[in-house]
N, C-alpha and C. Protein backbone atom coordinates (compact mmCIF):
# COMPACT_ATOMS: atom_id res chain seq x y z
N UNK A 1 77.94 45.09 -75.33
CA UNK A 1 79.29 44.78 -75.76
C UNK A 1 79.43 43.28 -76.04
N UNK A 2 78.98 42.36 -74.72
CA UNK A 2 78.96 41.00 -75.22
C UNK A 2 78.46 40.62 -76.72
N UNK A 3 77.23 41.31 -77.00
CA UNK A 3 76.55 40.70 -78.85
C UNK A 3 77.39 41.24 -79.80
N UNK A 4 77.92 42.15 -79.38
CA UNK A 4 78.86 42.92 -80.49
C UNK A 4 80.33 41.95 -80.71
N UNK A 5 80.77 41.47 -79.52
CA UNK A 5 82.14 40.26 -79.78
C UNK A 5 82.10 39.27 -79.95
N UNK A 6 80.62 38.88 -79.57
CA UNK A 6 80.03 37.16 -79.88
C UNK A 6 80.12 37.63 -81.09
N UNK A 7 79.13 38.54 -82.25
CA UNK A 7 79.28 38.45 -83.74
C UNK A 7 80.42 38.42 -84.24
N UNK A 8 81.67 38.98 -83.65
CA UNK A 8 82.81 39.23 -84.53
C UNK A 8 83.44 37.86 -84.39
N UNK A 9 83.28 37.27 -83.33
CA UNK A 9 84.02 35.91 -83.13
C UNK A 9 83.39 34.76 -83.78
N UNK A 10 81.86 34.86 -84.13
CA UNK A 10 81.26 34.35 -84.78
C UNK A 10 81.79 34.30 -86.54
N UNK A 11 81.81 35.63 -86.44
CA UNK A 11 82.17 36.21 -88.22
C UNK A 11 83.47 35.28 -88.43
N UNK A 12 84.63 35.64 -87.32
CA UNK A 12 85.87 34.89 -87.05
C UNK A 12 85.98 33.20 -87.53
N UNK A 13 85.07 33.04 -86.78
CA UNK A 13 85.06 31.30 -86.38
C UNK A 13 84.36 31.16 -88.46
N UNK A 14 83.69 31.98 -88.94
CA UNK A 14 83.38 31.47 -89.93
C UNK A 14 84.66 31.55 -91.12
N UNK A 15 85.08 32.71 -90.66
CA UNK A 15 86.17 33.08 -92.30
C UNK A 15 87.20 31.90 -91.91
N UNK A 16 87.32 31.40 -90.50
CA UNK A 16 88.05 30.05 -90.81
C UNK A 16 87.63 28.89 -91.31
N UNK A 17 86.18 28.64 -91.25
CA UNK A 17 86.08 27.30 -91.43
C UNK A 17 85.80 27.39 -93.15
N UNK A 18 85.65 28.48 -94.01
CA UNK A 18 85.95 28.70 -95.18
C UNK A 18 87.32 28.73 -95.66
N UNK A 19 87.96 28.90 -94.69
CA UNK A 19 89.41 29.12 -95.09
C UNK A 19 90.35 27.38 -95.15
N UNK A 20 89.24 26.65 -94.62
CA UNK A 20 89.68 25.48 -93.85
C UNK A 20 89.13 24.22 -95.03
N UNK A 21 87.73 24.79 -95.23
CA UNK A 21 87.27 23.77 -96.56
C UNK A 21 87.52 24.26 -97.94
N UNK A 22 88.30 25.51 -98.51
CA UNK A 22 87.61 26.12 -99.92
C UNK A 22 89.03 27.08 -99.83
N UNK A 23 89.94 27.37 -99.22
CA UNK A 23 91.20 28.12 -98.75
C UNK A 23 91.00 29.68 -99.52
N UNK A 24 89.80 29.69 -99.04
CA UNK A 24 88.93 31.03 -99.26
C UNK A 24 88.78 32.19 -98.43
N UNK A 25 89.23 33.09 -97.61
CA UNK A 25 89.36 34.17 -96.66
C UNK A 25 88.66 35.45 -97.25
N UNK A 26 87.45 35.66 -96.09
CA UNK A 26 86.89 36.81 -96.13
C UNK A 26 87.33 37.96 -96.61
N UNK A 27 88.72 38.20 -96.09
CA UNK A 27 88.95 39.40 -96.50
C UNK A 27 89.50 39.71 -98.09
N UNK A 28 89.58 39.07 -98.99
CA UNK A 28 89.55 39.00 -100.07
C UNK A 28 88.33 39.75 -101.17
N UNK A 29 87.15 40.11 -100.06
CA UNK A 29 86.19 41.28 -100.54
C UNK A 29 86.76 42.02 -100.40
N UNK A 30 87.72 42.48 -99.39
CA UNK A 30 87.86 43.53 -98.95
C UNK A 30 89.33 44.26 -99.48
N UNK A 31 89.88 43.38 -100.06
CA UNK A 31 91.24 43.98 -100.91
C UNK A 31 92.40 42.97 -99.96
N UNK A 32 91.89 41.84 -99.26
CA UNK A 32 93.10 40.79 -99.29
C UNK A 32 93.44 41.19 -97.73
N UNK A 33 94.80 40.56 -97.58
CA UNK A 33 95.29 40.26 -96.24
C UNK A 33 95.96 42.20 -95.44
N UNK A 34 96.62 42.30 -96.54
CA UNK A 34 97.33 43.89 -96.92
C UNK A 34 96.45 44.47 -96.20
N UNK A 35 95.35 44.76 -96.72
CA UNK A 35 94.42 46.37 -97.01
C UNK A 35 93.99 46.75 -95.21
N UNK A 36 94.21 47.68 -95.10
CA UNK A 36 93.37 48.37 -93.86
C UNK A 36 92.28 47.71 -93.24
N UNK A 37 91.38 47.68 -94.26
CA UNK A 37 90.12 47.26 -94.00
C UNK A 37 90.06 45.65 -93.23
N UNK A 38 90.87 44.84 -93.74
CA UNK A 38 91.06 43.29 -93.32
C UNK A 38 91.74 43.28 -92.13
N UNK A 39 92.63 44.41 -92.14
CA UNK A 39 93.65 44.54 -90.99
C UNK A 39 92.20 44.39 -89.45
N UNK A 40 92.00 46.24 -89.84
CA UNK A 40 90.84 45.97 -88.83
C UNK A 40 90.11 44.95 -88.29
N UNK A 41 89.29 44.64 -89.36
CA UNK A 41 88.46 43.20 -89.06
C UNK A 41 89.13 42.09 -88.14
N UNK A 42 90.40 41.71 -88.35
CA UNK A 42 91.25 40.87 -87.57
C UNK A 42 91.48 41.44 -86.19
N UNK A 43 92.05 42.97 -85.98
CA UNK A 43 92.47 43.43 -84.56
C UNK A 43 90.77 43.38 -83.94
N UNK A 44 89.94 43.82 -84.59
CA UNK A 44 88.61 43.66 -84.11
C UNK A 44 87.94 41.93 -83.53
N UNK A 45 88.21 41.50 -84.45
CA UNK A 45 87.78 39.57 -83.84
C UNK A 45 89.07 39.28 -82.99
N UNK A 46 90.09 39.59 -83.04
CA UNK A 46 91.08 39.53 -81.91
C UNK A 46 91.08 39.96 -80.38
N UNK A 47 90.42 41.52 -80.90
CA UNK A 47 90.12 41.68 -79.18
C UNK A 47 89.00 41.07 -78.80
N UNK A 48 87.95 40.83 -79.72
CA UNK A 48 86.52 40.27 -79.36
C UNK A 48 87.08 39.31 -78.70
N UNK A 49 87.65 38.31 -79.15
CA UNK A 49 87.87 37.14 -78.25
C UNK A 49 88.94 36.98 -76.72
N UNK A 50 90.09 37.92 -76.47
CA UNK A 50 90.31 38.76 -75.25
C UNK A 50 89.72 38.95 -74.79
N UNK A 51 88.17 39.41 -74.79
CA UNK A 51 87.10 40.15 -74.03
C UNK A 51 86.51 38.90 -74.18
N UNK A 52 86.08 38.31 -74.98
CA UNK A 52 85.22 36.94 -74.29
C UNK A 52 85.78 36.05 -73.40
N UNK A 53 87.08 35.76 -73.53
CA UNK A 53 87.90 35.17 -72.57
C UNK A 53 87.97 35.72 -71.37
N UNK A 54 87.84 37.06 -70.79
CA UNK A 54 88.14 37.65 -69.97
C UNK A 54 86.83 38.01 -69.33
N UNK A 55 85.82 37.67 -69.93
CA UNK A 55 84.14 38.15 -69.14
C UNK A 55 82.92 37.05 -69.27
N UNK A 56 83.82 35.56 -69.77
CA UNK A 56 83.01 34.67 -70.39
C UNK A 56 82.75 33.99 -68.95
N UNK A 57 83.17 33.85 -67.54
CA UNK A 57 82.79 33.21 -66.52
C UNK A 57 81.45 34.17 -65.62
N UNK A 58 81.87 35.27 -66.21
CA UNK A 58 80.77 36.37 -65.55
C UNK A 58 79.80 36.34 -66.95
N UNK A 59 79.57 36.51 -67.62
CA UNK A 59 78.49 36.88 -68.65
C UNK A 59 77.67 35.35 -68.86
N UNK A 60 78.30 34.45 -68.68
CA UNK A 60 77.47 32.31 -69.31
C UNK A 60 76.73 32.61 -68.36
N UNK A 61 75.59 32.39 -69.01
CA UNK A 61 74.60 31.81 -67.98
C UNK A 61 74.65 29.58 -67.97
N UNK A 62 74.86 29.31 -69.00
CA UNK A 62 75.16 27.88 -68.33
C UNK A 62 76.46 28.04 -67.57
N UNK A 63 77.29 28.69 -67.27
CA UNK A 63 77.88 28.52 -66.45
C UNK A 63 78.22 28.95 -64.87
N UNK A 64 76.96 29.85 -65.13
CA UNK A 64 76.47 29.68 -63.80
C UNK A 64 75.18 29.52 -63.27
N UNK A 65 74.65 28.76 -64.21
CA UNK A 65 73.50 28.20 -63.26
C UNK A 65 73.42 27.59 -62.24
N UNK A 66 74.58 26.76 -62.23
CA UNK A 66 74.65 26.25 -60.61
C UNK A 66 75.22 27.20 -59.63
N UNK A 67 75.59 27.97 -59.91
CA UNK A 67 76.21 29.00 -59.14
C UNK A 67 75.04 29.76 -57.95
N UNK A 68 74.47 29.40 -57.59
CA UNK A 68 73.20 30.43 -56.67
C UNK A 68 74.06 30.36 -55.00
N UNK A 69 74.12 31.61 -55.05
CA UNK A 69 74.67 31.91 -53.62
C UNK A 69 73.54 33.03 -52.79
């Protein structure tokens, strides 16, 4: 589950920084902001990042390497 929300947040983090240099948005393959398909993609990188926020102190390993109990 973690590789599956890292990619979407990944995918995420990219359609912004296109959106940021070129005001260019991914979902514009996909039939624009409207369409189903874009919708998804968004509730999908949305929860991805809920779930990374919420399992990112248990899943880092740099962040717990010092952690040895």
């Amino acid at each position: 589950m973690h590789k599956v929300t890292f990619l979407l947040l990944v995918i995420g983090g990219l359609n912004w920084l296109l959106v940021g240099l070129f005001g260019w948005d991914i979902s514009a393959w996909f039939g624009g902001m409207g369409s189903m398909v874009s919708r998804v993609i968004y509730v999908l990188v949305g929860l991805s990042a809920v779930y990374e926020l919420a399992m990112h102190k248990k899943l880092c390993k740099e962040c717990n390497k010092g952690a040895t109990m």
